[in-house]
N, C-alpha and C. Protein backbone atom coordinates (compact mmCIF):
# COMPACT_ATOMS: atom_id res chain seq x y z
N UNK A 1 -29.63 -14.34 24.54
CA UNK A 1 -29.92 -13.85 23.20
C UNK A 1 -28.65 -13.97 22.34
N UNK A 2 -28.75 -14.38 20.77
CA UNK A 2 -27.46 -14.60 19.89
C UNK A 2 -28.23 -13.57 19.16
N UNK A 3 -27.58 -12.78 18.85
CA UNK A 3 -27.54 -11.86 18.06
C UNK A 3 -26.60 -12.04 16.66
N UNK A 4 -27.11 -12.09 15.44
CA UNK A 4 -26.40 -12.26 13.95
C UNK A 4 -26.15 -11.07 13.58
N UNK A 5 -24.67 -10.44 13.50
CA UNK A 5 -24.28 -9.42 12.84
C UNK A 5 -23.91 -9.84 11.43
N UNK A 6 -24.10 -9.24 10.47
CA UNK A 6 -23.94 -9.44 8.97
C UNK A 6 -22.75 -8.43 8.74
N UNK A 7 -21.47 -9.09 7.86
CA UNK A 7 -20.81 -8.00 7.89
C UNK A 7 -20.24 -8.02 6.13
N UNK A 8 -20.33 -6.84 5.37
CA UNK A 8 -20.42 -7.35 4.14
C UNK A 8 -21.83 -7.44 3.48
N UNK A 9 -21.75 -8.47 2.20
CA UNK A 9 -23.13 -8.62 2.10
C UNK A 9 -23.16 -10.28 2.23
N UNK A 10 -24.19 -9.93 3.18
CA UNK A 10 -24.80 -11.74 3.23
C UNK A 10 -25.63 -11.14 3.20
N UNK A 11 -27.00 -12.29 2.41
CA UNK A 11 -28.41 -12.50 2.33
C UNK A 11 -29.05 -12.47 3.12
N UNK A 12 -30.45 -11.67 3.20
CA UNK A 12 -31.22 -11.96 4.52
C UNK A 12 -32.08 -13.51 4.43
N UNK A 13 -31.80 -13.79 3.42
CA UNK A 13 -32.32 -15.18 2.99
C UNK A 13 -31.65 -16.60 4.40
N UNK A 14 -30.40 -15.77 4.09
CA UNK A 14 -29.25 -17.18 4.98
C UNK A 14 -29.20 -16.25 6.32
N UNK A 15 -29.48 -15.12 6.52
CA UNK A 15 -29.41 -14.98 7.92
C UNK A 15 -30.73 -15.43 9.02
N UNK A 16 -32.05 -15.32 7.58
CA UNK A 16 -33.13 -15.82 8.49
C UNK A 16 -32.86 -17.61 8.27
N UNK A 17 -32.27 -18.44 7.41
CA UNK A 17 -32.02 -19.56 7.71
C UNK A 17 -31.34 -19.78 8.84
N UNK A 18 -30.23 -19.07 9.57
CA UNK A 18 -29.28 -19.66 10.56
C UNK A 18 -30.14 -19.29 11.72
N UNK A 19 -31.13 -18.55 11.69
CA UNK A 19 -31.73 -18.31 13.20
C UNK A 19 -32.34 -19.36 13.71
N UNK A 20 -33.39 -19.82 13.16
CA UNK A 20 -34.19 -21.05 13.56
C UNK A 20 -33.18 -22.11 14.56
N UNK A 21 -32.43 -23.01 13.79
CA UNK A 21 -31.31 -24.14 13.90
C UNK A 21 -30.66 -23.26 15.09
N UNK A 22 -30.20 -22.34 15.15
CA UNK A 22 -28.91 -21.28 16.08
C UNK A 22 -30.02 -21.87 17.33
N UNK A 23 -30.75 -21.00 17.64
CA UNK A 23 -31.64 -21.05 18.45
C UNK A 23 -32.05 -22.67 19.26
N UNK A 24 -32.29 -23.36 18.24
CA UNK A 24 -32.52 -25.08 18.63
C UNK A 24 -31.86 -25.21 19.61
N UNK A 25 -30.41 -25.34 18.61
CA UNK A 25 -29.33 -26.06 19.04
C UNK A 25 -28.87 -25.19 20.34
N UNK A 26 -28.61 -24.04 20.46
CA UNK A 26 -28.11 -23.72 21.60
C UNK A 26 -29.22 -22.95 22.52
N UNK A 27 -30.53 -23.48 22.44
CA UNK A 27 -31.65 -23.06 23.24
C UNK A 27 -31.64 -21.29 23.83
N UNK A 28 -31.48 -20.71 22.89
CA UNK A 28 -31.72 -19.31 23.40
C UNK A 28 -31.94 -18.54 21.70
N UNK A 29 -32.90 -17.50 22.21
CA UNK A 29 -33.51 -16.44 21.40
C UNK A 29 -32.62 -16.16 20.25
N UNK A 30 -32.83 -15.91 19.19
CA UNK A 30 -31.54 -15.50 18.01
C UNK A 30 -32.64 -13.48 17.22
N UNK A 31 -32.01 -12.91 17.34
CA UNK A 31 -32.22 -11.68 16.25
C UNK A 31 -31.00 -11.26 15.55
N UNK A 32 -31.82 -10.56 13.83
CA UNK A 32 -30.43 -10.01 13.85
C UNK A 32 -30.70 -8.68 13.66
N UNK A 33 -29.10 -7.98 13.94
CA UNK A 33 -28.74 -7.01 13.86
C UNK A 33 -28.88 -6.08 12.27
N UNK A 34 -28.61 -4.96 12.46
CA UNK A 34 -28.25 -4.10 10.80
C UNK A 34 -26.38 -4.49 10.63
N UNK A 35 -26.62 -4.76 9.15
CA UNK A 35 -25.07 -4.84 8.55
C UNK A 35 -24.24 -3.74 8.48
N UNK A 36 -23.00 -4.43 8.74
CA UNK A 36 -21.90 -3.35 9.11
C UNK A 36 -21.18 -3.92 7.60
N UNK A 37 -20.12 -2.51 7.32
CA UNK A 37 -19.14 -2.41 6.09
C UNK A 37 -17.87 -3.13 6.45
N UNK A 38 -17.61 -4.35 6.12
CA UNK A 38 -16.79 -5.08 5.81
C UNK A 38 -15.03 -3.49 5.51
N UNK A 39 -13.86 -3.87 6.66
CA UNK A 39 -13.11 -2.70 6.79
C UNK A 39 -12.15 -2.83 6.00
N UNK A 40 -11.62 -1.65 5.64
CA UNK A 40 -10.82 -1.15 4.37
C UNK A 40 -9.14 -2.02 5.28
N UNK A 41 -9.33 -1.65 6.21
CA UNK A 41 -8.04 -1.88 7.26
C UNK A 41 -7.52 -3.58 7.26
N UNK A 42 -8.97 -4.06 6.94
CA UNK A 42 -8.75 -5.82 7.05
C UNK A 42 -8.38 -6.22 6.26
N UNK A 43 -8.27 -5.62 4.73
CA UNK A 43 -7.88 -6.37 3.64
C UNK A 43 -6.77 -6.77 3.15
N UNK A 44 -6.62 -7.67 2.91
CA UNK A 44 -4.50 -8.25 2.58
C UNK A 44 -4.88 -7.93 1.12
N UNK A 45 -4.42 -7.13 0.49
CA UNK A 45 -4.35 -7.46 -1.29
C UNK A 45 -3.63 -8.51 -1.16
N UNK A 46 -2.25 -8.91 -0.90
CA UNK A 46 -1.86 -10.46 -1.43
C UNK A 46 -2.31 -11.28 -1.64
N UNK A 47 -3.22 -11.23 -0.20
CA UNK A 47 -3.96 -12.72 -0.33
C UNK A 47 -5.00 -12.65 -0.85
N UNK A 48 -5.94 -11.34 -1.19
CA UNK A 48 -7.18 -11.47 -1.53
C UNK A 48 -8.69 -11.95 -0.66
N UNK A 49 -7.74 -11.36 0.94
CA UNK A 49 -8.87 -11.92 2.09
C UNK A 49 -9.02 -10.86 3.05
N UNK A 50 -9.81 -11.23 3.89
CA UNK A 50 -9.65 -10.13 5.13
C UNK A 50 -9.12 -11.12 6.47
N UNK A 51 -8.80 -9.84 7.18
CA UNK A 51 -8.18 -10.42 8.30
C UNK A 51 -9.07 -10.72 9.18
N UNK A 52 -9.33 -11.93 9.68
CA UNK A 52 -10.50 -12.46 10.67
C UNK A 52 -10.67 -11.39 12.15
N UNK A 53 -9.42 -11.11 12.59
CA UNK A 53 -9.31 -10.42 13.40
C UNK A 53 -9.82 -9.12 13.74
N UNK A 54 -9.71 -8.43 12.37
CA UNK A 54 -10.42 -7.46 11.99
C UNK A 54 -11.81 -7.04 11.88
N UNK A 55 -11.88 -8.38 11.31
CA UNK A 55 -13.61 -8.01 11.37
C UNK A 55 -14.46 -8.73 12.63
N UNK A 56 -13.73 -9.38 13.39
CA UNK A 56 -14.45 -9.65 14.76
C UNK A 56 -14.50 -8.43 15.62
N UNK A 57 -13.71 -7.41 15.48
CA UNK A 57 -13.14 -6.40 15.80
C UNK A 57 -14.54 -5.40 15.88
N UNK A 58 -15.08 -5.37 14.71
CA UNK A 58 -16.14 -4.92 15.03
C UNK A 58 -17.68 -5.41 14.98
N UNK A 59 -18.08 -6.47 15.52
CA UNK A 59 -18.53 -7.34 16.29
C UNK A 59 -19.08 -6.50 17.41
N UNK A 60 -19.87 -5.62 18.11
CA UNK A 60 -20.67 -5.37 19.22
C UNK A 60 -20.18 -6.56 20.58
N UNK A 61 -19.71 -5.90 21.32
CA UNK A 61 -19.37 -7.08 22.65
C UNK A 61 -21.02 -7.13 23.03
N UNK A 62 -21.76 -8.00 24.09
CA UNK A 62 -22.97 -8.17 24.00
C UNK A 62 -22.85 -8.15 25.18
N UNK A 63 -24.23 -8.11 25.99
CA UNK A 63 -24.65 -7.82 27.18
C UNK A 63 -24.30 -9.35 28.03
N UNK A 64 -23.87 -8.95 29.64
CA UNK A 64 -23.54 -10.23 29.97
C UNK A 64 -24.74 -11.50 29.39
N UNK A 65 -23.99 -12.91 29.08
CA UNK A 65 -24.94 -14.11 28.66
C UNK A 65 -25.35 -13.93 27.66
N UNK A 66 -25.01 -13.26 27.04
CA UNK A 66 -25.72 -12.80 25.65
C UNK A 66 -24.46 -13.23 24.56
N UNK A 67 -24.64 -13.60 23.78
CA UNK A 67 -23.40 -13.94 22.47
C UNK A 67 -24.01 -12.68 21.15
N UNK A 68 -22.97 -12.49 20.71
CA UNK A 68 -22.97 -11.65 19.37
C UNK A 68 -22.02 -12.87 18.37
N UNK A 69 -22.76 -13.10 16.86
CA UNK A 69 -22.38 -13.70 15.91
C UNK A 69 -21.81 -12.88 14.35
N UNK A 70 -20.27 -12.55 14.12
CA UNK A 70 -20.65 -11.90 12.66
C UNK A 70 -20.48 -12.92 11.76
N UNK A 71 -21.40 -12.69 10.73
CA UNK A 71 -21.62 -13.32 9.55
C UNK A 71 -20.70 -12.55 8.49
N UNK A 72 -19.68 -13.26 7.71
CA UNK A 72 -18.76 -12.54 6.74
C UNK A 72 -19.10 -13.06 5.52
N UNK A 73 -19.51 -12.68 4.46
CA UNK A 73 -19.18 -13.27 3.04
C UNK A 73 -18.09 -13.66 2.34
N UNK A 74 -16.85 -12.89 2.72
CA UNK A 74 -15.72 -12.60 2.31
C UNK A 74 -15.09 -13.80 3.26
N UNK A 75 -13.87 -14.33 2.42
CA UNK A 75 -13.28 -14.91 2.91
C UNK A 75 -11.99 -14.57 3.37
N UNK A 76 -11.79 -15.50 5.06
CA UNK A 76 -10.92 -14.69 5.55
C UNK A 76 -9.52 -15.84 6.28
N UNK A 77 -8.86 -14.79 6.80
CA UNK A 77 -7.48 -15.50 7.46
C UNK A 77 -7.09 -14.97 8.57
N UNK A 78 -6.22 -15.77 9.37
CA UNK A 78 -5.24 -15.81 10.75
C UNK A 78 -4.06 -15.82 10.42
N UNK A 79 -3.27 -14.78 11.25
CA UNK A 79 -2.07 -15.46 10.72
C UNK A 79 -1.61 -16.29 10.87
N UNK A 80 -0.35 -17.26 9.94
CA UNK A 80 -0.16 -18.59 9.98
C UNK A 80 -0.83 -19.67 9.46
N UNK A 81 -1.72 -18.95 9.02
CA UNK A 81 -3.33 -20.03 8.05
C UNK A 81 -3.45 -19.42 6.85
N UNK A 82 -3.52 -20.12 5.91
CA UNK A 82 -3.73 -20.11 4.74
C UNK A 82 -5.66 -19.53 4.28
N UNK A 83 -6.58 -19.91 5.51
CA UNK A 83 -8.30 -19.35 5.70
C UNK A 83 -8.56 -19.93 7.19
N UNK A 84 -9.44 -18.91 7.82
CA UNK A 84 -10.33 -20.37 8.54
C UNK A 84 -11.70 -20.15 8.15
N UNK A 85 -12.23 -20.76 8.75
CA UNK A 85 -13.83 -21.02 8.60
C UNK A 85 -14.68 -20.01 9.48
N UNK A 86 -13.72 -19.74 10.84
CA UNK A 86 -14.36 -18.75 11.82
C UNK A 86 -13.54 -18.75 12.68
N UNK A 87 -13.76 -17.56 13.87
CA UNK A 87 -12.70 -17.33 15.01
C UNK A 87 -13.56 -17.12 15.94
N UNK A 88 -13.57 -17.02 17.20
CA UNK A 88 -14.01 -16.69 18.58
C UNK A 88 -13.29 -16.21 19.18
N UNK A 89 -13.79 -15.11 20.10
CA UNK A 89 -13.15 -14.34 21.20
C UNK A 89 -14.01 -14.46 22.58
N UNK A 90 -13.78 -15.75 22.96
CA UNK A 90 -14.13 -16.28 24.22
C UNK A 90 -14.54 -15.44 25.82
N UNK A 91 -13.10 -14.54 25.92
CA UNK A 91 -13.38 -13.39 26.73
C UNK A 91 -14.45 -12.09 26.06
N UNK A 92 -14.90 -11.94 25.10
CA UNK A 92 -15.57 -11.08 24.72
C UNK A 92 -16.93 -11.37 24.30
N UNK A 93 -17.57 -12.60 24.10
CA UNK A 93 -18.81 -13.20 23.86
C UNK A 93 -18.60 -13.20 22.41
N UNK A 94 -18.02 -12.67 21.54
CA UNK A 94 -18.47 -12.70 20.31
C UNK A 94 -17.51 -13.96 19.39
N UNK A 95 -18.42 -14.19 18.25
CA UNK A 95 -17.18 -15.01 17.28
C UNK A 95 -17.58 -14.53 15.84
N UNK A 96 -17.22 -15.70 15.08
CA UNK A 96 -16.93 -14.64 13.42
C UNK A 96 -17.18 -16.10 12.60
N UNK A 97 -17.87 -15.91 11.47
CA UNK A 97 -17.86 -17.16 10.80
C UNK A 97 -17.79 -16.68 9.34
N UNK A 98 -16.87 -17.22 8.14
CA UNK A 98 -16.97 -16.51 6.81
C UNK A 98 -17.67 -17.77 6.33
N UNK A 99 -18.49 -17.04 5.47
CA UNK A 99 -19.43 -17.83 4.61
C UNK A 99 -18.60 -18.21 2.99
N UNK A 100 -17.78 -17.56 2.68
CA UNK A 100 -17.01 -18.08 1.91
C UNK A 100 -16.88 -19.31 1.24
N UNK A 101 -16.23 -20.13 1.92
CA UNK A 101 -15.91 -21.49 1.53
C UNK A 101 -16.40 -22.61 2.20
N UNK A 102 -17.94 -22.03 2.54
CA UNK A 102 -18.49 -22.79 3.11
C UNK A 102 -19.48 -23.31 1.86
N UNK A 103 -19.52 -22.76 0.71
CA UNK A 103 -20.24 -22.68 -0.46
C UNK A 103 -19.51 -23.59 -1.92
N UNK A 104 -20.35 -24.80 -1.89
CA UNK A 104 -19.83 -25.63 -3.13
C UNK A 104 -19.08 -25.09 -3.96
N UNK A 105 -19.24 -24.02 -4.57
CA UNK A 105 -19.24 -22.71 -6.07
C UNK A 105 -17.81 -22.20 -5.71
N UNK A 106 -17.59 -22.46 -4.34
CA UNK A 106 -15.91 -21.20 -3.85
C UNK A 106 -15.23 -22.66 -4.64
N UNK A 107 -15.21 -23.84 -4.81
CA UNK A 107 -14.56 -25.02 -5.28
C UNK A 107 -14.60 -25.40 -6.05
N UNK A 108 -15.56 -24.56 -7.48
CA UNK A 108 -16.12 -25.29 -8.47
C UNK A 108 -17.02 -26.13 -8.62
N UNK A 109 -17.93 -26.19 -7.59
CA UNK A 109 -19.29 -27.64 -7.63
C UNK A 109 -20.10 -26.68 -7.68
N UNK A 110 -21.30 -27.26 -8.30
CA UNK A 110 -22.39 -26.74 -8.61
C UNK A 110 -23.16 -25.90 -7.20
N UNK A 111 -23.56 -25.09 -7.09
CA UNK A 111 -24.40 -24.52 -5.70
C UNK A 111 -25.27 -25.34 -5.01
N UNK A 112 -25.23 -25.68 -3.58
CA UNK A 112 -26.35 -26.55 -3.15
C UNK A 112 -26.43 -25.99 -1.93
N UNK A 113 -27.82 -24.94 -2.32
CA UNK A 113 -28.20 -24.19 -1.00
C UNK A 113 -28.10 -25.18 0.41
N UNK A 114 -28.54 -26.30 0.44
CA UNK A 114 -29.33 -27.08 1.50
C UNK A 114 -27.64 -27.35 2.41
N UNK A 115 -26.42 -28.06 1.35
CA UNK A 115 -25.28 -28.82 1.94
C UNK A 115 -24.94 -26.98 2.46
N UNK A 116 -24.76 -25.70 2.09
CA UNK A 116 -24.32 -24.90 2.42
C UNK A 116 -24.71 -24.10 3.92
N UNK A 117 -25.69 -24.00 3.70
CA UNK A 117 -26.57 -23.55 5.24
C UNK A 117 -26.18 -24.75 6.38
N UNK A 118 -26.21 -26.20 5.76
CA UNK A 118 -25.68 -27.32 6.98
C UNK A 118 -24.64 -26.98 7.83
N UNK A 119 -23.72 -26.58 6.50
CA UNK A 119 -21.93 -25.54 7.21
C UNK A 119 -22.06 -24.53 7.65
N UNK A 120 -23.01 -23.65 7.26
CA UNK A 120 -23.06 -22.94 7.76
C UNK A 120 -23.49 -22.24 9.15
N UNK A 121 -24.53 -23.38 9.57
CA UNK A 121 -25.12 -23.74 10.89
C UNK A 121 -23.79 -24.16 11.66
N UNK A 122 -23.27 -25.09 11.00
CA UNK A 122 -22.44 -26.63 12.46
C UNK A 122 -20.97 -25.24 12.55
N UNK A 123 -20.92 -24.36 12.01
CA UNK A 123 -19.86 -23.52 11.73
C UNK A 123 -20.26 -22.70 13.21
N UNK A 124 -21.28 -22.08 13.11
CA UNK A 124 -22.01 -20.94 13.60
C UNK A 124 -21.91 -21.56 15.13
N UNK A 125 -22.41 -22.83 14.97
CA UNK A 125 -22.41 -23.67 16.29
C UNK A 125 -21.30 -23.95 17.00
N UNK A 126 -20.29 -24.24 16.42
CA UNK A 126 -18.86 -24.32 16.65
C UNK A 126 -18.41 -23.28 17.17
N UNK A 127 -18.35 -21.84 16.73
CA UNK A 127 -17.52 -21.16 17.22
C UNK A 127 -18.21 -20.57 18.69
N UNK A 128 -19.74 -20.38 18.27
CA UNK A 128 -20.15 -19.85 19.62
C UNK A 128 -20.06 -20.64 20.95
N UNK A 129 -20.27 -21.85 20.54
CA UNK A 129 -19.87 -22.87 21.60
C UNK A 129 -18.37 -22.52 22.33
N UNK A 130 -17.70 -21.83 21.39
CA UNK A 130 -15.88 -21.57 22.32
C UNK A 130 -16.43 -20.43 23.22
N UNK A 131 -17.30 -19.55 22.71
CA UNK A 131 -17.97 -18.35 23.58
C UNK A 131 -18.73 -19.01 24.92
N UNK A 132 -18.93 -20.10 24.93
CA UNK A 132 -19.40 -20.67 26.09
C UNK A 132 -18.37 -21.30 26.68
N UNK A 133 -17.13 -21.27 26.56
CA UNK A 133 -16.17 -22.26 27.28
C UNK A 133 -15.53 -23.47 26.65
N UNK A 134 -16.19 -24.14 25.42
CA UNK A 134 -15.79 -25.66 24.94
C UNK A 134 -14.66 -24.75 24.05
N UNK A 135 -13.67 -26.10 24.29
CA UNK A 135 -12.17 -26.21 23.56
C UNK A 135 -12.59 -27.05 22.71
N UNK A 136 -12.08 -27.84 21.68
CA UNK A 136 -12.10 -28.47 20.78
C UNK A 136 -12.33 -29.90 21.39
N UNK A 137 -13.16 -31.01 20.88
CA UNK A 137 -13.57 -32.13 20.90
C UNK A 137 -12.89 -33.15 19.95
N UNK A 138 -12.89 -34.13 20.73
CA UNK A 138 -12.40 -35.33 19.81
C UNK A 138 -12.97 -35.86 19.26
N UNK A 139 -14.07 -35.98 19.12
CA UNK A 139 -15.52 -36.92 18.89
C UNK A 139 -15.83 -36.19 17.39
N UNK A 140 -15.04 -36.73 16.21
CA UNK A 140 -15.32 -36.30 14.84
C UNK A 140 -16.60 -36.02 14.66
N UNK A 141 -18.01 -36.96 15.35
CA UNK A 141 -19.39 -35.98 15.02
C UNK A 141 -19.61 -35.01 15.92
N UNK A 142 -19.26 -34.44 16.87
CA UNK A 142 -19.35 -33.68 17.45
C UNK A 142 -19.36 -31.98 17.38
N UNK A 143 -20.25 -31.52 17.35
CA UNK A 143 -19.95 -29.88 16.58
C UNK A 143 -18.44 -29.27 16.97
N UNK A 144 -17.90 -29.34 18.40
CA UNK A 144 -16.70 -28.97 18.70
C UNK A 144 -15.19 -29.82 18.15
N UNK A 145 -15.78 -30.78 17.12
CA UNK A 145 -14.68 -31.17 16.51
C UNK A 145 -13.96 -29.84 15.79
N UNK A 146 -12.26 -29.87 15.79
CA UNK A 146 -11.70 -28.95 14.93
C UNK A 146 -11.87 -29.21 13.52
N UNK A 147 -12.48 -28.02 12.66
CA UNK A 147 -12.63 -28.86 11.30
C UNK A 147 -11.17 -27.97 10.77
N UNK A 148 -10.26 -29.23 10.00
CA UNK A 148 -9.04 -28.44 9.68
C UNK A 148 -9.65 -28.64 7.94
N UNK A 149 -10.56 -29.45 7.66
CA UNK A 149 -11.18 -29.38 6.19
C UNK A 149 -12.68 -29.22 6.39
N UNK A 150 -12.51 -28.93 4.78
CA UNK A 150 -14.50 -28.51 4.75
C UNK A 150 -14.92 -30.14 5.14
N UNK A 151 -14.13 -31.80 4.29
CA UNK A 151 -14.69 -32.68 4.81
C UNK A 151 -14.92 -32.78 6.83
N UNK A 152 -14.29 -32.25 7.18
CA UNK A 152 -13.94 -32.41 8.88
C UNK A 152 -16.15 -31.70 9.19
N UNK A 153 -16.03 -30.80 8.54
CA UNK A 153 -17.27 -29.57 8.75
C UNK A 153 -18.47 -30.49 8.21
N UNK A 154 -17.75 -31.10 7.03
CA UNK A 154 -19.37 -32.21 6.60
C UNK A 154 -19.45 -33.33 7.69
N UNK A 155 -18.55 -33.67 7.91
CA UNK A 155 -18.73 -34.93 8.49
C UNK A 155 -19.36 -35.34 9.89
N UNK A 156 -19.06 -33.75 10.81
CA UNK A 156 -19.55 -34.03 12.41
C UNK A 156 -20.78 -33.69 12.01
N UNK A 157 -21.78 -33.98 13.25
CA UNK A 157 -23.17 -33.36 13.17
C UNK A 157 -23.26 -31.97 13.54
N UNK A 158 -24.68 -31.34 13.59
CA UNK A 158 -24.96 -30.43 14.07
C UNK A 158 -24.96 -29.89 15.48
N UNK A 159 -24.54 -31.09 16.54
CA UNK A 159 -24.88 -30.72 17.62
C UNK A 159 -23.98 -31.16 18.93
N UNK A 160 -23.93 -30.96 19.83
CA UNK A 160 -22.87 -31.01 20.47
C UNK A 160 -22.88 -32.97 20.94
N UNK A 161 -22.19 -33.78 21.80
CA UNK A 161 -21.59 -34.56 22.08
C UNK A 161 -22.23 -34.47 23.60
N UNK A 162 -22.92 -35.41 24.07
CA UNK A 162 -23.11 -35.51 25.88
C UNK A 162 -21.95 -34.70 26.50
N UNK A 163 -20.85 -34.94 26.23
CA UNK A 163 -19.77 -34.48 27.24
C UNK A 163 -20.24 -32.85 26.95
N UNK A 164 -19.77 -32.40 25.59
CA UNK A 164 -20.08 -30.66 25.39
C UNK A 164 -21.20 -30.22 25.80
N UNK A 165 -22.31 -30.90 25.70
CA UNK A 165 -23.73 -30.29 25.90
C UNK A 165 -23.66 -30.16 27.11
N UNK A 166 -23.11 -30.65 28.52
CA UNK A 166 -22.80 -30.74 29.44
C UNK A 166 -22.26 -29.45 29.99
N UNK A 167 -21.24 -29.31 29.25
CA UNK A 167 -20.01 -28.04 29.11
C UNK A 167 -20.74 -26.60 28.82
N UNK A 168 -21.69 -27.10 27.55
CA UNK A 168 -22.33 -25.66 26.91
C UNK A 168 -23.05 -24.84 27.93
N UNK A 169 -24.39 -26.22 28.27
CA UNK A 169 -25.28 -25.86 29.30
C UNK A 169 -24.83 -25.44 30.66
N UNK A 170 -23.31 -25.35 30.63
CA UNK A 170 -22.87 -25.19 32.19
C UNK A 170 -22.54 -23.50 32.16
N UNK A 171 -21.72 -23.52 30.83
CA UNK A 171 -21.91 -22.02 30.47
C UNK A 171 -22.33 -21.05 30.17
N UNK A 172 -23.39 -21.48 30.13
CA UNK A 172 -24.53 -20.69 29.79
C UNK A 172 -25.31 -19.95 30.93
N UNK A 173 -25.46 -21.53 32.11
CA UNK A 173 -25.30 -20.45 33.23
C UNK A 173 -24.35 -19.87 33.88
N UNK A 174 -23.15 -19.99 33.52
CA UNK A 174 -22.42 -19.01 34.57
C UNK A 174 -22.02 -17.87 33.86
């Protein structure tokens, strides 16, 4: 079971979009959870972000085999990074994905629900996949490619690479 924690406000619009695809792609059940308050503790005024760390932080650890997903609106950072896109905590089942700048509009382009949910899926897919064991991929279409740009995030597909699917499905059972 992947469980979608919402943290902040995201739409139930885009949380019932990521279930369907979540589910496909990594063949197991998706629900979501009730939204949690985005923490007073995470916020950098400098930067105008939250700390990724923070809000994986409270993330529900999940029952063995089970993954927990939070969904952030807010955009966030690591230290030493300027944003990322999402984080995983591999030993803990859970990961973190900000919806942020996954959205034409954070860049000035016009809104395009359809290109946004795409990132927002291959995002979702990416990190939980580290919750199963995969390190980063070389294979630019590959969901476990590192995206160090939003082009890196457009460009792989949605789905894992023979070698990862290999990897995923191995982790899944153990």
């Amino acid at each position: 079971m992947i469980t979608l924690v919402p943290i902040g406000k995201v739409k139930d619009t885009v949380l019932k979009s990521l279930a369907p695809p979540l589910a496909e792609i990594l063949r197991q059940e998706t629900e979501v959870a009730g939204p949690l308050l985005l923490p007073d503790d995470g916020w950098s005024r400098s930067r105008r972000q939250y700390l990724a760390s923070a809000l994986l932080a409270l993330v529900p650890v999940p029952a063995r085999g089970d993954r927990a997903l939070g969904i952030a609106g807010a955009d966030l950072y690591a230290p030493g990074l300027n944003f990322v896109f999402g984080i995983a905590d591999t030993e803990g089942r859970r990961a973190l994905i900000s919806l942020a700048r996954l959205r034409p509009e954070f860049y000035g382009s016009p809104p395009d629900d359809a290109l946004f949910r795409q990132r927002a899926v291959k995002e979702a897919v990416h990190e939980l996949g580290h919750t199963y064991g995969l390190g980063h991929c070389r294979n630019p279409r590959c969901i476990m490619f590192f995206s160090n740009t939003l082009h890196d995030t457009d460009v792989k597909g949605p789905g894992f690479c023979a070698g990862c699917r290999v990897k995923v499905d191995r982790g899944m059972r153990g």
